[in-house]
Protein backbone atom coordinates (compact mmCIF):
# COMPACT_ATOMS: atom_id res chain seq x y z
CA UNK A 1 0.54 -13.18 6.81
CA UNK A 2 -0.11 -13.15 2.77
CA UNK A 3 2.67 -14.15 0.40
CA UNK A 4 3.33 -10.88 -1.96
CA UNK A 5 2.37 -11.86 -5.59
CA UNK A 6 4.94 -10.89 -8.27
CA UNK A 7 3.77 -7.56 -8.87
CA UNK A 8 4.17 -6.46 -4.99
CA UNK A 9 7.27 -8.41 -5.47
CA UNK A 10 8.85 -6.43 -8.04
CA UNK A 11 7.32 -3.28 -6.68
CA UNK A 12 9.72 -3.42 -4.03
CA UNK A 13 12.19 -4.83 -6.14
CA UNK A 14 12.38 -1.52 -7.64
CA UNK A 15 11.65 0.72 -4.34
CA UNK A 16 15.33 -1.16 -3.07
CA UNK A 17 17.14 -0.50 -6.47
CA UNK A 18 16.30 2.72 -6.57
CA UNK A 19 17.41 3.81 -3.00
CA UNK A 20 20.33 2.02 -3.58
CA UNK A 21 20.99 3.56 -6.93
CA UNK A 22 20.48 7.52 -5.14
CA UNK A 23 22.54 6.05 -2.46
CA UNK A 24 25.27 5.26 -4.66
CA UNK A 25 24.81 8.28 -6.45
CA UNK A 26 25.16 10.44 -3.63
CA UNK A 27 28.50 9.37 -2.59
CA UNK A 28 30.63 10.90 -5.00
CA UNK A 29 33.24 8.61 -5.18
CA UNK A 30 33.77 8.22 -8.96
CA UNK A 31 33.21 4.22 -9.52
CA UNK A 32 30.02 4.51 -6.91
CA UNK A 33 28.34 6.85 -9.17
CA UNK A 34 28.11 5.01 -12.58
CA UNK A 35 27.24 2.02 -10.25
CA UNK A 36 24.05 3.99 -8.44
CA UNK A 37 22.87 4.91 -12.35
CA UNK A 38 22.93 1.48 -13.12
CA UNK A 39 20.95 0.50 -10.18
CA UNK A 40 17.99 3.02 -10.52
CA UNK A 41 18.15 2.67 -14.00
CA UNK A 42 17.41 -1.48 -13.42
CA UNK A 43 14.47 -0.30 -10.23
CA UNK A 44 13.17 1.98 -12.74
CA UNK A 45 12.73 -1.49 -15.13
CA UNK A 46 11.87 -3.39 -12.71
CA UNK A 47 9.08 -0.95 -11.59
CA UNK A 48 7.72 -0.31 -15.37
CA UNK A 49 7.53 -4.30 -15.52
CA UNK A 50 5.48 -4.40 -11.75
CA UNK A 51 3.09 -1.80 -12.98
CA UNK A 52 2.75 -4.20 -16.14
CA UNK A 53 2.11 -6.95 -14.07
CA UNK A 54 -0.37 -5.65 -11.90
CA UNK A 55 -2.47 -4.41 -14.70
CA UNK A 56 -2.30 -7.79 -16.33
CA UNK A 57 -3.43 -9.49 -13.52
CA UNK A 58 -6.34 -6.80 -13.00
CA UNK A 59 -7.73 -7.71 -16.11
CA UNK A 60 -7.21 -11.20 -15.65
CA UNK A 61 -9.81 -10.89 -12.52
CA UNK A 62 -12.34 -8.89 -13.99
């Protein structure tokens, strides 16, 4: 099996966060709710940065 590289990495990095963030969110207990914004709000970083990554690395192979 292939090792992920940093992109795929962060991908699902992000794919976690943010299904734990709507998780969170969903709950409705008061504390859980900021918590679950804070957590899709670092996937959605962490997703921007992959998709940064990924075209870096494209350009890098061409």
């Amino acid at each position: 099996m292939k090792a992920l590289d940093n992109w795929q990495k962060r991908f699902l990095g992000a794919i976690i966060f943010i299904a734990l963030g709507v998780a969170f969110s969903i709950t409705r207990i008061d504390s859980s709710n900021s918590l679950g914004i804070v957590f899709m709000s670092i996937g959605g970083l962490l997703l921007i940065s992959g998709i940064h990554l990924k075209r870096k690395t494209d350009q890098e192979n061409r």
